[in-house]
C-alpha atoms as a PDB file:
ATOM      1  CA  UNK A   1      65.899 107.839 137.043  1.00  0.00           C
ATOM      2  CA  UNK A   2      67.848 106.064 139.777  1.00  0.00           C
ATOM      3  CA  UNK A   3      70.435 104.859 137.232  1.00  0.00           C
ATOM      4  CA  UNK A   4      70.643 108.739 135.502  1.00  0.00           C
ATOM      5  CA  UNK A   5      71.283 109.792 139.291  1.00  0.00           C
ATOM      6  CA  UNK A   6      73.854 107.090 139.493  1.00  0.00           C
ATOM      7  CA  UNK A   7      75.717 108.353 136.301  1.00  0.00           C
ATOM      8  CA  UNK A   8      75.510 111.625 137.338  1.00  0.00           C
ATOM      9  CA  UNK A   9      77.482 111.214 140.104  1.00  0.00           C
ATOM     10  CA  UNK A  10      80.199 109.294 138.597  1.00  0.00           C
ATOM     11  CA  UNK A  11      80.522 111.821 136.155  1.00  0.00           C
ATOM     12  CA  UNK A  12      80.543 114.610 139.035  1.00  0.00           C
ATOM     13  CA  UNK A  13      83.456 112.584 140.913  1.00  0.00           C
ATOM     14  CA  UNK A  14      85.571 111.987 137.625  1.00  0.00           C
ATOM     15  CA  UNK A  15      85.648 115.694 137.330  1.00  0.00           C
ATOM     16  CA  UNK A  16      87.053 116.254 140.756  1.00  0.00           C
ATOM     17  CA  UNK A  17      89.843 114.292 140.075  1.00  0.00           C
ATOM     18  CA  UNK A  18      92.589 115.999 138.564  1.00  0.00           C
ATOM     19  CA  UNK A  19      96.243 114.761 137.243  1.00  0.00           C
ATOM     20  CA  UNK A  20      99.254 116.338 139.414  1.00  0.00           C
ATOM     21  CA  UNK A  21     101.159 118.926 138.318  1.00  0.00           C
ATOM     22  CA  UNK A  22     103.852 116.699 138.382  1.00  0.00           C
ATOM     23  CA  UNK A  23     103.020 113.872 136.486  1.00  0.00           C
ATOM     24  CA  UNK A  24     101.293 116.124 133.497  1.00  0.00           C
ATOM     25  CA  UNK A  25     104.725 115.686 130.992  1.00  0.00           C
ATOM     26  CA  UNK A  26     105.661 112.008 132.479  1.00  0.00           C
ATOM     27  CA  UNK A  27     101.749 111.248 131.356  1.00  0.00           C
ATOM     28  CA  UNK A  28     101.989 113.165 127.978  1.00  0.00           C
ATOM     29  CA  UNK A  29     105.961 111.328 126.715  1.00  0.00           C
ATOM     30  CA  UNK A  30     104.691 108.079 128.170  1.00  0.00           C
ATOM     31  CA  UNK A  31     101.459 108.454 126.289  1.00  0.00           C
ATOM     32  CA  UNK A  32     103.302 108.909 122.991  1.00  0.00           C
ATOM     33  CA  UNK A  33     106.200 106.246 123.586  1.00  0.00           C
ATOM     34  CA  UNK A  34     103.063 103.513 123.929  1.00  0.00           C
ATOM     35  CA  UNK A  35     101.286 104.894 120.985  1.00  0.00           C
ATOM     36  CA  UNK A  36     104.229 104.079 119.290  1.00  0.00           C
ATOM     37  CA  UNK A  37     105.248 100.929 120.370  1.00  0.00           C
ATOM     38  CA  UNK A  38     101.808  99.873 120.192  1.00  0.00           C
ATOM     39  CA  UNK A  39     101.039 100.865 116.049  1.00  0.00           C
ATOM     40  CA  UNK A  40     104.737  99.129 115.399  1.00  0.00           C
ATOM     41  CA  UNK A  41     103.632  96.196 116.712  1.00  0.00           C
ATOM     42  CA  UNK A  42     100.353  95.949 115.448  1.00  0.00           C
ATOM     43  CA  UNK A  43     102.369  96.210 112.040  1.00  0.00           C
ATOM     44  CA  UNK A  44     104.181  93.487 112.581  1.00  0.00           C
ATOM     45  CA  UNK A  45     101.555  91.051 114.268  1.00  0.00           C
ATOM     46  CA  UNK A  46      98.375  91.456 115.138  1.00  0.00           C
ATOM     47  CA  UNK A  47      98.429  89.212 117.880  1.00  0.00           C
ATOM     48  CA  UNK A  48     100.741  90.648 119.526  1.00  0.00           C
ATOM     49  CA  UNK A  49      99.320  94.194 118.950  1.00  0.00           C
ATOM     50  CA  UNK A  50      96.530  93.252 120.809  1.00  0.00           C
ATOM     51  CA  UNK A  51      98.395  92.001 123.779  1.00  0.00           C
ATOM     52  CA  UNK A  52     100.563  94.920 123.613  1.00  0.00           C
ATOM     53  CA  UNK A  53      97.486  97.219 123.681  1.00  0.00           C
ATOM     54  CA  UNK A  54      95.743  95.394 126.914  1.00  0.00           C
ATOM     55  CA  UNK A  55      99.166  95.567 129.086  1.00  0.00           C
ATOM     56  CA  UNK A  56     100.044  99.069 127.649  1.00  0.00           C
ATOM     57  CA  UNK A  57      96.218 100.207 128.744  1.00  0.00           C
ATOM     58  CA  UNK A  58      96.536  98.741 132.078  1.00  0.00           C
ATOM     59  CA  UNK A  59      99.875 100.355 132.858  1.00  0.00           C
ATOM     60  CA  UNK A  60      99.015 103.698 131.578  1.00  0.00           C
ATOM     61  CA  UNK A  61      95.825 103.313 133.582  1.00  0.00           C
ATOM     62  CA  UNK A  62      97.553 102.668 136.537  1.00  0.00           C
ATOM     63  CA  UNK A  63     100.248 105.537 136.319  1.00  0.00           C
ATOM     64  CA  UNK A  64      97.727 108.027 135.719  1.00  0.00           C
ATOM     65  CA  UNK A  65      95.651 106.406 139.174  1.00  0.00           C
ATOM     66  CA  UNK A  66      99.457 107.563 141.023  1.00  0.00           C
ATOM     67  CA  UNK A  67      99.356 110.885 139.779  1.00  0.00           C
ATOM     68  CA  UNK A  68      95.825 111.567 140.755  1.00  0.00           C
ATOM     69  CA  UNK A  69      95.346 114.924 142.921  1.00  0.00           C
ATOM     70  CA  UNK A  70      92.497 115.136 144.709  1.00  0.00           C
ATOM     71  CA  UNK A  71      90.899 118.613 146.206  1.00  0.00           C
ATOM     72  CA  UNK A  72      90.481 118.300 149.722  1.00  0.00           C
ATOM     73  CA  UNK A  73      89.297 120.612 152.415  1.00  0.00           C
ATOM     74  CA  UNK A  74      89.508 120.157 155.878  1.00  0.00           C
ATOM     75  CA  UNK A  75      85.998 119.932 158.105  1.00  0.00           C
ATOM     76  CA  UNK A  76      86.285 120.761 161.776  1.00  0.00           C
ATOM     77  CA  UNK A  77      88.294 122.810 164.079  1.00  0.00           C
ATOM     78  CA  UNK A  78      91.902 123.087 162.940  1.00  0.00           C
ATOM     79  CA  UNK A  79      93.173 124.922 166.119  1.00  0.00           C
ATOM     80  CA  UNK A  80      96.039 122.958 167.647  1.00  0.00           C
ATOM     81  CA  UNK A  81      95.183 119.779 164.897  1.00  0.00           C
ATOM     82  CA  UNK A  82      97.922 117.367 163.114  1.00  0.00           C
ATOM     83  CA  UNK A  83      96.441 115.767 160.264  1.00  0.00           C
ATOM     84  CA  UNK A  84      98.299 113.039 158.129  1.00  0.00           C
ATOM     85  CA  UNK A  85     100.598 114.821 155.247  1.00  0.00           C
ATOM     86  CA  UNK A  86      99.491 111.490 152.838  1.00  0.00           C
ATOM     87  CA  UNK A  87      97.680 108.517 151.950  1.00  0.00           C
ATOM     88  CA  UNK A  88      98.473 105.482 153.851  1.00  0.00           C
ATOM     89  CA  UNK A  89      99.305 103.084 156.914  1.00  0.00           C
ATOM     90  CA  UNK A  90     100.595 104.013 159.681  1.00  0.00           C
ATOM     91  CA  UNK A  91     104.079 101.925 159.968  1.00  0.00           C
ATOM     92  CA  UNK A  92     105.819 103.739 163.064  1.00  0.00           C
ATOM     93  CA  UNK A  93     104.685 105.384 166.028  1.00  0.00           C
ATOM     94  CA  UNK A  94     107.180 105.723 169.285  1.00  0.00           C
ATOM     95  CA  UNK A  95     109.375 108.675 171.037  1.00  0.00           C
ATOM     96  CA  UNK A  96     112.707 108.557 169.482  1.00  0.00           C
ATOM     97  CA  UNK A  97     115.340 111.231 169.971  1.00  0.00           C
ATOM     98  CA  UNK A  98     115.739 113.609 166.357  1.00  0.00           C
ATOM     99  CA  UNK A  99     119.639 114.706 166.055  1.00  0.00           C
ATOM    100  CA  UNK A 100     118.839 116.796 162.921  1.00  0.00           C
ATOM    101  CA  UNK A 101     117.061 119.903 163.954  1.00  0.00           C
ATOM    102  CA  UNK A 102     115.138 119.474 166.595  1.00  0.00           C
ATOM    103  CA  UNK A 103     117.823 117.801 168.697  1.00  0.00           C
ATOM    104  CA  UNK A 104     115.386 116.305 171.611  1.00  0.00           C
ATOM    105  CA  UNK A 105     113.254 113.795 172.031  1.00  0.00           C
ATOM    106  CA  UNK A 106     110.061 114.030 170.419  1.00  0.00           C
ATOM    107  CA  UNK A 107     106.977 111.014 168.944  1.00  0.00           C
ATOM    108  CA  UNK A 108     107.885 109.555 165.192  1.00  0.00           C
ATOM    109  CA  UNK A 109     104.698 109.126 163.502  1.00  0.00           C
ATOM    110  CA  UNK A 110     105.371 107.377 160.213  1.00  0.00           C
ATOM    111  CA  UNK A 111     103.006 106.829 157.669  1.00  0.00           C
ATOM    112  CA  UNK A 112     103.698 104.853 154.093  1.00  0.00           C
ATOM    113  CA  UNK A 113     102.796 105.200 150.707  1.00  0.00           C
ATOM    114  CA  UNK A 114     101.964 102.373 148.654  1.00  0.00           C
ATOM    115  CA  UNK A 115     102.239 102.558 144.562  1.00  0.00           C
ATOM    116  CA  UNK A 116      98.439 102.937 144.621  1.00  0.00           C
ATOM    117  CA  UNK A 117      98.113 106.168 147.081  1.00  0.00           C
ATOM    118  CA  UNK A 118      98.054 109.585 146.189  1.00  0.00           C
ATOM    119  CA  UNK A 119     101.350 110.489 146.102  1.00  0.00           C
ATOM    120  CA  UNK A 120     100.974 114.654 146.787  1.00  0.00           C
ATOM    121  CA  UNK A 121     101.520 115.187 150.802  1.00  0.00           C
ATOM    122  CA  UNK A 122     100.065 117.874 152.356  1.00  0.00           C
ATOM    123  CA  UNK A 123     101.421 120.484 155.181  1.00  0.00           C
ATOM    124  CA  UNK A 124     100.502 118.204 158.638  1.00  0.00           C
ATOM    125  CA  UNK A 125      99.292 121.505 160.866  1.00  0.00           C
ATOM    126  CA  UNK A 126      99.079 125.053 160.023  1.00  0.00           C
ATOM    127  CA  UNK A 127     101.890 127.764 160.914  1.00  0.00           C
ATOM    128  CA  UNK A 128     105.548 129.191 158.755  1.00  0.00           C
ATOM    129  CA  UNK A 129     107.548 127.349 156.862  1.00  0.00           C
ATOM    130  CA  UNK A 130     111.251 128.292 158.850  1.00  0.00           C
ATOM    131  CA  UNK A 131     113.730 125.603 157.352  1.00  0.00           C
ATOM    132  CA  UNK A 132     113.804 123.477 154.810  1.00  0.00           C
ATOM    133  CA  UNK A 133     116.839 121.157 153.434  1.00  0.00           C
ATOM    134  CA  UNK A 134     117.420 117.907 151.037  1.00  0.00           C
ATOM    135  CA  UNK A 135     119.821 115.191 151.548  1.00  0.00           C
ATOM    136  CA  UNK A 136     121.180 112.378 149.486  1.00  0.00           C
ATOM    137  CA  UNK A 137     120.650 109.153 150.275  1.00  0.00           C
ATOM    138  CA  UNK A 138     120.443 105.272 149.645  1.00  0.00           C
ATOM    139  CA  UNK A 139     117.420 104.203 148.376  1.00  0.00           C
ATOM    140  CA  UNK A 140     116.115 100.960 151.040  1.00  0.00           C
ATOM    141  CA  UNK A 141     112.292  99.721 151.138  1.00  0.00           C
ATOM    142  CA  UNK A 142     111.090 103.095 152.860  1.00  0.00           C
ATOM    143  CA  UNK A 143     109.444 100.271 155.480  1.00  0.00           C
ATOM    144  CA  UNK A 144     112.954 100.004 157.510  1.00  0.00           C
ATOM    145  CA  UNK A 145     113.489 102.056 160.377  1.00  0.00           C
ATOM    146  CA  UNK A 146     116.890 103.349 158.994  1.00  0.00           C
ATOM    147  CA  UNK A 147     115.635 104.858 155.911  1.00  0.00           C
ATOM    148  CA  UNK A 148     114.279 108.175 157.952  1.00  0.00           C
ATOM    149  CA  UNK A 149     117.967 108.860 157.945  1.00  0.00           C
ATOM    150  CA  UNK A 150     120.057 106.688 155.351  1.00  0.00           C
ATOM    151  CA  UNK A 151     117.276 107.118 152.115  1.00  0.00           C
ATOM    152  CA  UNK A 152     117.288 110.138 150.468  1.00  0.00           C
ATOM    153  CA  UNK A 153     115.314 112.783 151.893  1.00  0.00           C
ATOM    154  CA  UNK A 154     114.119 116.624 152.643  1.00  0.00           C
ATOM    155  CA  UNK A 155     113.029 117.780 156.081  1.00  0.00           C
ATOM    156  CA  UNK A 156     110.745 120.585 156.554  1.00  0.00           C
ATOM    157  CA  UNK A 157     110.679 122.701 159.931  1.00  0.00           C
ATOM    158  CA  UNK A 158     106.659 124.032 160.520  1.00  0.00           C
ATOM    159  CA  UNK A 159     106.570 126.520 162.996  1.00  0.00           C
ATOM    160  CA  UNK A 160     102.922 126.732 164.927  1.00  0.00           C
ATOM    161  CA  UNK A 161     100.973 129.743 165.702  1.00  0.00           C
ATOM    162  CA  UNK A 162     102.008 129.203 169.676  1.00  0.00           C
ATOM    163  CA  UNK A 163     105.578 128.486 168.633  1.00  0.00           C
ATOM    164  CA  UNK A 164     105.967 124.857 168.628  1.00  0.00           C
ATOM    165  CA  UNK A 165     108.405 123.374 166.093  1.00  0.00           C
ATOM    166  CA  UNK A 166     107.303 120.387 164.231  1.00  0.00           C
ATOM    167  CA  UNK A 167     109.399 118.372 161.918  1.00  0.00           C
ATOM    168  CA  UNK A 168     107.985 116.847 158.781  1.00  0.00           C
ATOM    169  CA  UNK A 169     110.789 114.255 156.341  1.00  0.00           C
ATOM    170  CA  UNK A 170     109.620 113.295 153.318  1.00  0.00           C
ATOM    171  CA  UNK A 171     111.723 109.932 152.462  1.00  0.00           C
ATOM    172  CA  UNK A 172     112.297 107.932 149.300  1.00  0.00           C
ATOM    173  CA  UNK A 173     111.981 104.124 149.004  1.00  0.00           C
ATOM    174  CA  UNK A 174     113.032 101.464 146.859  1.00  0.00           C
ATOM    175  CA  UNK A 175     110.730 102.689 143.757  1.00  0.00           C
ATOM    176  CA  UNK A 176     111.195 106.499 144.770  1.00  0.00           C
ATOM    177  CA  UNK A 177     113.770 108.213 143.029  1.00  0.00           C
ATOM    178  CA  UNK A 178     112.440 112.042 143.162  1.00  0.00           C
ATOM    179  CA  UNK A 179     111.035 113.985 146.176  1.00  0.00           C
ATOM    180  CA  UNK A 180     109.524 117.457 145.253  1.00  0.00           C
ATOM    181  CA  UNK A 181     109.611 120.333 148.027  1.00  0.00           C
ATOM    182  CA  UNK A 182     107.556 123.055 147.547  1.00  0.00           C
ATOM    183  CA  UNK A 183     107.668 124.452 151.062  1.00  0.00           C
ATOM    184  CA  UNK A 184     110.274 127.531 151.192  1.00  0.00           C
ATOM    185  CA  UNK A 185     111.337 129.353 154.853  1.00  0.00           C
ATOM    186  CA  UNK A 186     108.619 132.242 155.086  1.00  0.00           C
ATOM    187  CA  UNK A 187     106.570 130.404 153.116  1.00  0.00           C
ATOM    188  CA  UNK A 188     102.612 130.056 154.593  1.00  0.00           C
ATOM    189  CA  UNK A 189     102.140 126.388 155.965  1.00  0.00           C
ATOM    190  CA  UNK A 190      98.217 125.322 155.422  1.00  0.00           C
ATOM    191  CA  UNK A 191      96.863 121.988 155.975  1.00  0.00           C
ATOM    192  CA  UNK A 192      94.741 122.406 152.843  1.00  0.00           C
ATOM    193  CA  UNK A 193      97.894 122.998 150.954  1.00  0.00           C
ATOM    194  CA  UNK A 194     100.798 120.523 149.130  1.00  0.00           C
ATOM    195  CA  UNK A 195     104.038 120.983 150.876  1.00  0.00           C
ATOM    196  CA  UNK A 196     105.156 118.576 148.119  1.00  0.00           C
ATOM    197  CA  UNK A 197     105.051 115.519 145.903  1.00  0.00           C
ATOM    198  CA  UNK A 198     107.338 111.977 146.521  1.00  0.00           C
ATOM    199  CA  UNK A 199     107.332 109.423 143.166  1.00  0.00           C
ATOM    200  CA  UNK A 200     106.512 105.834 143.091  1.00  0.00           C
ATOM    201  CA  UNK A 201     106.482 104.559 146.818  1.00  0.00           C
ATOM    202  CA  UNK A 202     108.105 105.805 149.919  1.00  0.00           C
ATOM    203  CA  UNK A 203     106.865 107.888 153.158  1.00  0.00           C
ATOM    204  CA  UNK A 204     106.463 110.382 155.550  1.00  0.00           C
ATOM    205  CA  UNK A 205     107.678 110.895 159.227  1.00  0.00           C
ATOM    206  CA  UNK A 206     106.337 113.428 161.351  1.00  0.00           C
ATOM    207  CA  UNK A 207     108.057 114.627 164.718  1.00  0.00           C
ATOM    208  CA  UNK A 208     105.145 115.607 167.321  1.00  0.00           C
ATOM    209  CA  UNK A 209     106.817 117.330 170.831  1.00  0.00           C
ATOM    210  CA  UNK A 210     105.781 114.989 174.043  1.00  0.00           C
ATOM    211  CA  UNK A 211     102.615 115.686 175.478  1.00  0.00           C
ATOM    212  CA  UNK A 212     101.457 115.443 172.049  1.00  0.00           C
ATOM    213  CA  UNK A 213      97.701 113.445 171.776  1.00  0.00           C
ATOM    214  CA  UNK A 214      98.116 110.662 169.695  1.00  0.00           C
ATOM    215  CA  UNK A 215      94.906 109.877 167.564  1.00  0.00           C
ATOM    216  CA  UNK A 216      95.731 106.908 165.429  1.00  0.00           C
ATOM    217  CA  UNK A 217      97.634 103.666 165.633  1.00  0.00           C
ATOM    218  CA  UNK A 218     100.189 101.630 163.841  1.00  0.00           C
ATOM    219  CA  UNK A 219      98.237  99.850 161.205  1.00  0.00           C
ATOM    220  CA  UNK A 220      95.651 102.252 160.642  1.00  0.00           C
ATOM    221  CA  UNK A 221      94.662 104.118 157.380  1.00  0.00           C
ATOM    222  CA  UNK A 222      95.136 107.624 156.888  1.00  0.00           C
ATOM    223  CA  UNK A 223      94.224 110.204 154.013  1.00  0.00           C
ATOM    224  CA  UNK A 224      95.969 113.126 153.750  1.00  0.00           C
ATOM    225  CA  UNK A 225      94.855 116.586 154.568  1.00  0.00           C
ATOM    226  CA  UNK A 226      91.468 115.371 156.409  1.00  0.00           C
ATOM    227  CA  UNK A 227      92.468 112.011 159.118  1.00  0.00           C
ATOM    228  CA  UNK A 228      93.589 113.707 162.367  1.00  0.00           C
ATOM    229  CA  UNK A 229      96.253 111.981 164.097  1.00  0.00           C
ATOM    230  CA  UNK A 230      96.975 114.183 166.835  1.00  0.00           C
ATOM    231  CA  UNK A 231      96.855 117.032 168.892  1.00  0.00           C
ATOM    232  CA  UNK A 232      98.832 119.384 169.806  1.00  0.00           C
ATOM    233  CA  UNK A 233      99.022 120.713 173.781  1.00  0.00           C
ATOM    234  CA  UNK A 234      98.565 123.926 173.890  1.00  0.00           C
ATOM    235  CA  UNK A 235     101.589 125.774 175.011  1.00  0.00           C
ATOM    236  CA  UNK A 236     101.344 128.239 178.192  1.00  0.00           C
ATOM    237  CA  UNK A 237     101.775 131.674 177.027  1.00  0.00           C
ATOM    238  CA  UNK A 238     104.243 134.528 178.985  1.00  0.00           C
ATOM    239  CA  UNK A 239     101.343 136.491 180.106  1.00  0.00           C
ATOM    240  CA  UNK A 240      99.706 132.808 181.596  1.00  0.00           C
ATOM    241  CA  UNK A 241     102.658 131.976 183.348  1.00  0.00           C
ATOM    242  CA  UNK A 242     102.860 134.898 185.092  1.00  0.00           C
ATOM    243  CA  UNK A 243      99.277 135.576 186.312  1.00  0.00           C
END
């Protein structure tokens, strides 16, 4: 009974993992390509059919792991919360001034993806979507400092319910070479929801205002759309400051 349990579970899990919109037709023409490549060479040698097979497998197995896309809902209070936007380590994590929007100085909290994470990134706190904007760029290791501004990128503006602005970049790296925005000005931000999808390796900064309650540290693991990283202050209302 213990080892029907076991099963059960497995099988329960396996069905809660679903394949990214995004990678369905990369997984479908990459499916066929190896299918093919695989039955010509088994024509030719067997041998090498079966070594073709076993790498083939492994690699196929390992692209459909990156385009997993896990449900996840947030448990707890979500009032004033920043939760991670991915999967990953924390890599940055200082006050740095941001000339693109928010033009002040503010906490970079970076947090990178390795080939292995979930690659879908989630809106970091709830609020409107207000700007949104992609830039060409070089394509560095996304673990230098530099890349938040010389890699190709988009920057999202989220807008919280008490009016603080945060800014959210996704960035390419080395590997990446497409970032997919789905957040649109007006749009609902949700930190149950995908604000978007990076391929093959890169990461995520996220500009907090001062005052802001850091709740991780460089080094540490995140997953995205359930670790809380900060906190928000709560901002002082018109009707507060004048009683």
């Amino acid at each position: 009974m213990a080892k029907l349990r076991k099963k059960l579970k497995r099988v329960k899990k396996l069905k809660r993992v679903k394949i990214h919109r995004e990678g369905t037709d990369i997984l479908v023409v990459t499916l066929i390509l190896l299918l093919i490549l695989n039955i010509l060479l088994w024509s030719l040698s067997k041998p090498w059919g079966y070594v073709s097979i076993t790498v083939t497998a492994v690699f196929y197995l390992l692209l459909v792991n990156f385009f997993r896309s896990p449900k996840r809902h947030f448990v707890g209070d979500d009032e004033n919360v920043v939760v991670s936007s991915v999967d990953g380590k924390v890599v940055a994590l200082e006050e740095v001034y941001e000339p693109e929007y928010l033009k002040c100085r503010c906490i970079q909290l970076s947090v990178f993806m390795s080939p292995l994470d979930v690659h879908a990134n989630w809106f970091p706190v709830n609020g409107e979507v207000i700007y949104t904007t992609h830039h060409k760029g070089r394509f560095m290791s996304a673990w230098l400092p530099k890349s938040s501004i010389e890699n190709e990128r988009s920057t999202i503006i989220i807008r919280t319910d008490d009016d603080q602005d945060i800014l959210v970049r996704q960035i390419a790296g080395a590997m990446a070479r497409r970032i997919v925005t789905y957040a649109e000005p007006g749009m609902e931000a949700n930190i149950e929801d995908h604000m978007g999808f990076i391929k093959f390796g890169s990461r995520v900064d996220i500009y907090l205002p001062l005052g802001t309650e850091i709740l991780t540290q460089i080094g540490k693991k995140t997953v995205g759309g359930m670790t809380v990283i900060a906190r928000l202050k709560p901002q002082k209302s018109a009707n507060d400051e004048e009683e």
